[in-house]
Structures are given as C-alpha cells and as structure tokens.
Protein backbone atom coordinates (compact mmCIF):
# COMPACT_ATOMS: atom_id res chain seq x y z
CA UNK A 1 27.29 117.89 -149.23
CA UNK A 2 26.89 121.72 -148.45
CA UNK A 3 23.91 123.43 -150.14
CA UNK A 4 23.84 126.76 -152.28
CA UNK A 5 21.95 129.15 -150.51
CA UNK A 6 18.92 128.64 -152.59
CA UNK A 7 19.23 124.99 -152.36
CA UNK A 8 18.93 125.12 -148.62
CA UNK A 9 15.63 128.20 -148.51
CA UNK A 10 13.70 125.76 -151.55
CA UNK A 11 14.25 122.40 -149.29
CA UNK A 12 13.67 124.55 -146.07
CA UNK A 13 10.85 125.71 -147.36
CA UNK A 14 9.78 123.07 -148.83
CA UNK A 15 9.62 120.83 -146.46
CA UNK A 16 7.80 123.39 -143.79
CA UNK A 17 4.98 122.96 -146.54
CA UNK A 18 4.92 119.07 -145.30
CA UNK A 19 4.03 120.29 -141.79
CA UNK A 20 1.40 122.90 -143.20
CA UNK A 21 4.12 125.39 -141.98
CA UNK A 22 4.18 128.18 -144.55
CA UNK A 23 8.25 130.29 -144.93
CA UNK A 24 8.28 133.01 -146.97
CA UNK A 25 11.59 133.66 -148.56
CA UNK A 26 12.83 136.86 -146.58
CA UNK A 27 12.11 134.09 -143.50
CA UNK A 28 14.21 131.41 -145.05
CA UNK A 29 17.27 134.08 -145.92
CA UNK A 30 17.05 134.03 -141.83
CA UNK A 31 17.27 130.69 -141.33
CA UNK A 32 20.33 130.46 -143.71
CA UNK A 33 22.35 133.14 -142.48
CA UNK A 34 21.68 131.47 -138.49
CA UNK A 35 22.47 128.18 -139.99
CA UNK A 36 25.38 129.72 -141.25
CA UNK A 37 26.60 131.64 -137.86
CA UNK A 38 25.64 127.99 -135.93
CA UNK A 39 28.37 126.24 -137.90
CA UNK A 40 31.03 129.34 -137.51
CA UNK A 41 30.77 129.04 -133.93
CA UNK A 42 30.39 125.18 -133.50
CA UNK A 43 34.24 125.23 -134.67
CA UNK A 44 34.62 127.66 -131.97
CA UNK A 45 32.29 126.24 -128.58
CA UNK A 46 30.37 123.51 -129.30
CA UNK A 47 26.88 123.66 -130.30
CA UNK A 48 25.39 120.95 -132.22
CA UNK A 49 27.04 117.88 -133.47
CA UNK A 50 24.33 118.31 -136.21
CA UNK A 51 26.65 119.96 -139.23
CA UNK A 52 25.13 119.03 -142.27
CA UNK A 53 23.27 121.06 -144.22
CA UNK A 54 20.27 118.61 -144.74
CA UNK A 55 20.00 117.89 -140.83
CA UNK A 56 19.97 121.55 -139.65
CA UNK A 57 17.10 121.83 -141.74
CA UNK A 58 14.82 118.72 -140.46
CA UNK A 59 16.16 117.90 -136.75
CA UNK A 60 16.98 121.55 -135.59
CA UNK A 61 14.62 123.97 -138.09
CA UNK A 62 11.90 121.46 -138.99
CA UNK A 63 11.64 120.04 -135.16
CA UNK A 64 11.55 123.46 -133.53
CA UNK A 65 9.11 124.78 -135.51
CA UNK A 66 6.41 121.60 -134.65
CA UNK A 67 5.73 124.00 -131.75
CA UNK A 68 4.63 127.06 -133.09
CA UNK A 69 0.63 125.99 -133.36
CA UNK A 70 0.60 126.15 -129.47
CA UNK A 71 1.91 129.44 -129.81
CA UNK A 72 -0.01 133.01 -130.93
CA UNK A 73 0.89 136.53 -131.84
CA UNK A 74 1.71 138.70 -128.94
CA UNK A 75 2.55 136.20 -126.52
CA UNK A 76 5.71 136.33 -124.26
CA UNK A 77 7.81 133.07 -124.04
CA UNK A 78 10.39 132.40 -122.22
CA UNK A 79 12.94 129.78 -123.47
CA UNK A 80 14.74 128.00 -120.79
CA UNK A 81 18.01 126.08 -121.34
CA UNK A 82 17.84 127.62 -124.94
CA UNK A 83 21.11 126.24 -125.95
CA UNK A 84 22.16 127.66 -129.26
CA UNK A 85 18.61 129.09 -129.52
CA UNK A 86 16.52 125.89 -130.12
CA UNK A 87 14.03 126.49 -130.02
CA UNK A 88 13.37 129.91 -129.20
CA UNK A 89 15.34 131.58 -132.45
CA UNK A 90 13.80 129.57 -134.68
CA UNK A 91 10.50 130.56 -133.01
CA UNK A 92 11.54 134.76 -133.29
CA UNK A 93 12.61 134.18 -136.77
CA UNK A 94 9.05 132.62 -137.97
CA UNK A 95 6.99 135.14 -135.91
CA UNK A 96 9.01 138.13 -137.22
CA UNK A 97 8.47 140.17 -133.80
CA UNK A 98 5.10 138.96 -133.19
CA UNK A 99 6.01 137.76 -129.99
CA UNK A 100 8.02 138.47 -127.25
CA UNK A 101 11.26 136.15 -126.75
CA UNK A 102 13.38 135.48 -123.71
CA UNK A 103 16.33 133.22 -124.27
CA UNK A 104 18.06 131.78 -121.16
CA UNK A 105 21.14 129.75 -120.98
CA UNK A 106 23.48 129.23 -118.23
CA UNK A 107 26.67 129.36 -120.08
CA UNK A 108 27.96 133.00 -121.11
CA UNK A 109 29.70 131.78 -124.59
CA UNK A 110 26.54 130.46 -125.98
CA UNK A 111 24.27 133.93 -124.69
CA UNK A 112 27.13 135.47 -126.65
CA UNK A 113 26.69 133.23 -129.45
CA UNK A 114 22.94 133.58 -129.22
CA UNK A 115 23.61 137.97 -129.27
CA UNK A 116 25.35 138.59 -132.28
CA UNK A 117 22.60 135.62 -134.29
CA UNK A 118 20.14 138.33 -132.83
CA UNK A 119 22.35 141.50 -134.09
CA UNK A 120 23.05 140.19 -137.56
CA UNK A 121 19.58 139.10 -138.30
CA UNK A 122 17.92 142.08 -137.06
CA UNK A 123 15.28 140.15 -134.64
CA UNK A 124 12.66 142.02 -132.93
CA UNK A 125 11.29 141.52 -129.40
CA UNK A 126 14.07 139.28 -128.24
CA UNK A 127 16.55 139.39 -125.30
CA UNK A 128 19.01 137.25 -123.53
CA UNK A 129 19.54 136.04 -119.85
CA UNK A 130 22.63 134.76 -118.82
CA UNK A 131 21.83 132.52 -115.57
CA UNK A 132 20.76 129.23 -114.27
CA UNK A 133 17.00 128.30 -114.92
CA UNK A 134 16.62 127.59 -111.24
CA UNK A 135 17.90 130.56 -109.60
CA UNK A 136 16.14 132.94 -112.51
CA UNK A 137 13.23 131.82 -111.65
CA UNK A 138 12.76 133.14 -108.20
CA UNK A 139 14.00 136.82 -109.84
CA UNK A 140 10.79 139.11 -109.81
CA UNK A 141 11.87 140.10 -113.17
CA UNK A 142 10.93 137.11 -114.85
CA UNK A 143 8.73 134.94 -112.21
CA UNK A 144 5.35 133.99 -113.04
CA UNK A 145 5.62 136.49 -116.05
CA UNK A 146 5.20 134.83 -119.06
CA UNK A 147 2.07 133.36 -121.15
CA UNK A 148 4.64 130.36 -122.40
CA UNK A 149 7.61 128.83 -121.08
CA UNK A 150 9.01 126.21 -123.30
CA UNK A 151 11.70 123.92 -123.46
CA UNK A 152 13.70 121.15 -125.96
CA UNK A 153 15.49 118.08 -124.33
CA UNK A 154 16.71 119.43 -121.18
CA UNK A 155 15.63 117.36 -118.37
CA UNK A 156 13.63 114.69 -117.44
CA UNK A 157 10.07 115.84 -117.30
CA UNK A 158 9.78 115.70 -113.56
CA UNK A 159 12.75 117.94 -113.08
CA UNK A 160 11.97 119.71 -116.15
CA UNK A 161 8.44 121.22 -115.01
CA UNK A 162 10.10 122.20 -111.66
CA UNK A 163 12.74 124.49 -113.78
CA UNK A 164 10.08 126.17 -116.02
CA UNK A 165 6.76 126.44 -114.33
CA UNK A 166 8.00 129.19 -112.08
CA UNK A 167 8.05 131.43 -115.31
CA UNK A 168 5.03 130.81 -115.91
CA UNK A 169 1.61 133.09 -114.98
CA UNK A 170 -1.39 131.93 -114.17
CA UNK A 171 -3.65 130.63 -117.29
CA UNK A 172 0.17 129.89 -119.34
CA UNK A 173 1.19 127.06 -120.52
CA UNK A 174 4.46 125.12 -119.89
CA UNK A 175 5.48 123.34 -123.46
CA UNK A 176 7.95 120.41 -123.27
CA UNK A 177 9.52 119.05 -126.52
CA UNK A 178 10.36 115.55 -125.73
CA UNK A 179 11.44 112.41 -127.86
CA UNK A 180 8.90 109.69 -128.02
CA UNK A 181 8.77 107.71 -125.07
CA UNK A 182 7.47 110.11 -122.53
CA UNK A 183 4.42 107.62 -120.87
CA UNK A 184 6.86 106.76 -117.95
CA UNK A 185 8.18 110.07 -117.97
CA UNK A 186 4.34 111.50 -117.04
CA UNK A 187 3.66 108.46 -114.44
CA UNK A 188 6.95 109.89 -113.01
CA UNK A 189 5.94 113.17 -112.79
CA UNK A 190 2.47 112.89 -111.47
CA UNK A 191 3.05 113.84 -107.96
CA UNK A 192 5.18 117.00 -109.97
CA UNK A 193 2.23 117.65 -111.80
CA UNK A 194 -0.08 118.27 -109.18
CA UNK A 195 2.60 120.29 -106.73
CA UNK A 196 3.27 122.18 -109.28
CA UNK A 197 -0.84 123.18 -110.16
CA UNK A 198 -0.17 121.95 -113.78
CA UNK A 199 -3.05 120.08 -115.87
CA UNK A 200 -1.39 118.16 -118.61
CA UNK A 201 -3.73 119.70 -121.75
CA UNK A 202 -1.63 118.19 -124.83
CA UNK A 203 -0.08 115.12 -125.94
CA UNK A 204 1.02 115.13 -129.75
CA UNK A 205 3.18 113.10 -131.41
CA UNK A 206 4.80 114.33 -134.73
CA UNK A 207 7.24 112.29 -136.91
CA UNK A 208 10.03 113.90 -138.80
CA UNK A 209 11.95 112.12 -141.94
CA UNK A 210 15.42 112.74 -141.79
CA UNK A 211 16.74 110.72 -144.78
CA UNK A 212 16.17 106.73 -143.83
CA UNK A 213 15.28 107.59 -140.29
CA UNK A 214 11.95 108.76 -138.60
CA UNK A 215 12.66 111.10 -135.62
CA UNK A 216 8.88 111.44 -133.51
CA UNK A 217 8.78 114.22 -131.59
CA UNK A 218 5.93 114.35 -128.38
CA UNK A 219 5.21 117.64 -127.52
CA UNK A 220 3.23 118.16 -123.80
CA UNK A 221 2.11 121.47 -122.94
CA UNK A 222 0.39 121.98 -119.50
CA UNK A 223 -1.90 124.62 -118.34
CA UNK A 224 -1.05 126.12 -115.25
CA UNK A 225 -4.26 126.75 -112.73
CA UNK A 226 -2.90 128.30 -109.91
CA UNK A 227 0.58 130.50 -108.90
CA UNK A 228 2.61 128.15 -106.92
CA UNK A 229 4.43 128.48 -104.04
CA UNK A 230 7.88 131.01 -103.98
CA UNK A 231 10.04 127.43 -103.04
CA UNK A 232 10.03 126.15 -106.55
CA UNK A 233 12.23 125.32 -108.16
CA UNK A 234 14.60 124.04 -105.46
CA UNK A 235 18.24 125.00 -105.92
CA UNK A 236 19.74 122.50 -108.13
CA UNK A 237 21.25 119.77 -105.51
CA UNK A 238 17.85 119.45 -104.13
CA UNK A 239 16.24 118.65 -107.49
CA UNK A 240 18.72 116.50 -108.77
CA UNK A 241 18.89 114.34 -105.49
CA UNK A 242 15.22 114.58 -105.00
CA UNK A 243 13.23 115.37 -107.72
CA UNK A 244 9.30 116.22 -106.67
C-alpha cells in the first residue's frame, strides 16, 4: 500500500533511529521526493524492481545509509556503478553538501535519471560521469583522486577492487557493500588484495528487517598503502576472463 508523504518521512525516520542514524525532516522531504522520481522513471528504464513504499525505505534508504559511519565531512567519494544512485544519493542527501560526490554509471539513461534527482532536490557538491568504471579510471581526472571509493553489489569482490581502487589515493579507503557471505569472496581475492596494495581494515555485518525477512548486509572497506601501478584495472575482457 502507498504511503502519505508523512507516513513514509515518520517510518523513514523512524527507523534510521534503529541504526542510531538521526533524519531530520527537511532530509526525509529528500528522500520522498527521490523515492518519488525513482518510481516515475522505473516505468520508464528500469531501475529497481523494489516499488513499494515500505521496501524503498529499508533495502534501498535504510541499507545505503549503513555506510555513512566510514564516511566524514569533507571527504570526496566516488561512487562507481552507482546505478540509480545507490548508494551515493542517498549518501549526498544525508550529508547535505558535506562531502563531495561523484556518481558514475555506464549507461547514459540512468546518469540522466540520476541529473534531474540532483536538479530537483537541489544537492550540493555532486556531479555525474557517464563512462565505464574501467576505462574512467585510468582518466587523470579522476585517478587516484578520491579519499573513498565505494560500491553496492556490483561485482564479485575480486573484480570489484580491480574497478574501484584505481580511484582511490593513497591513505583512502575502498568500501564494498556486499550481502552476507563474503568469506570465500576474500579467500578469492587475496592475491587481488595484495596486487592491488589494499589492507582489508573492516568487516561488519549489519542486519536489516524488512517485514518477515532479515537482509545482513557485510560491509569491507580497505585501506589503500601504496599508489598502484597505471595497468589496473585491465580493460574489461581481461578482468572478466582473468580476474587478478
């Protein structure tokens, strides 16, 4: 059942408290009107085959915002394979221009998507990229330039570090938001790991009730120690067929 506007801020709200995650109400009018622009242009490209009013709120609001404690004021993140801005937006919106945001997607109808959320909310500090993560990454513009790179259910984590860590400078953090069975994906990505000059720093597990179910979230952020070399990432063939 759709929610009255003030339905959905109290329950937002609400259940932020849960997480020790305080919205104020000018923050949760946000969240609304993006929830609102999400499901006008899911009937249009597809976004999320999350609809409901109640899930929006826990798996796509809720779960995004488990990573803002690895995050502080004045930091510049870049979110790679943002999607429909998950969960970089929902990061902007909750900092209020206290950070600096880079959204990057490869697919044009989504950055366009991801523009006018930006426009009609008024966000601060926040720009899009059009391009692949892989090929980005090796543009001066953004390599090695930012304090966080972070991203939500895009690859395994083997392939995932290789897209992101070239984003990142030295003393940043790479943060991965993974489901919970991510052991064999870090035994898999060992040999990534160290190629890469990442020290994993952060293994939390979070669980999210979403009516009957319990959703656990792992999030892994590694430290980076040193630059790495200007090969990685790969172009995509070479990761996919032989991931480090």
């Amino acid at each position: 059942m759709k929610m009255t506007k003030e339905e959905f801020k109290l329950m937002l709200i609400n259940e932020a408290k849960k997480y020790d995650i305080e919205i104020s109400n000018k923050q949760a009018e946000k969240y609304y009107l993006y929830k609102e622009l999400l499901l006008e242009w899911n009937d249009k490209i597809n976004l999320t085959s999350i609809t409901d009013d109640e899930g929006i709120i826990i798996k796509h609001f809720i779960d995004c915002l488990l990573c803002i404690n690895y995050i502080k004021e004045n930091d510049k993140i870049i979110d790679v394979g943002t999607g429909a801005g998950f969960p970089g937006i929902v990061v902007a919106i909750y900092f209020e221009g206290k950070v600096k945001m880079t959204l990057l997607d490869s697919l044009n109808k989504r950055i366009m998507f991801l523009d006018e959320v930006i426009n009609k909310l008024n966000i601060k500090n926040i720009e899009t990229v059009h391009g692949r993560a892989e090929d980005m990454a090796h543009n001066v513009k953004y390599r090695q330039q930012y304090d966080i790179a972070v991203a939500r259910a895009v690859a395994p984590l083997n392939i995932l570090l290789e897209y992101i860590s070239g984003y990142v400078k030295k003393g940043g953090n790479c943060i991965c938001m993974k489901a919970s069975s991510v052991e064999k994906e870090i035994n898999n990505a060992e040999k990534t790991i160290d190629i890469l000059k990442l020290d994993l720093i952060t293994n939390e597990r979070k669980n999210i009730k979403y009516k009957d179910e319990e959703i656990t979230r792992t999030i892994l952020s590694f430290k980076k120690l040193e630059s790495i070399s200007d090969k990685y990432p790969r172009n995509y063939s070479k990761i996919k067929k032989n991931p480090l």
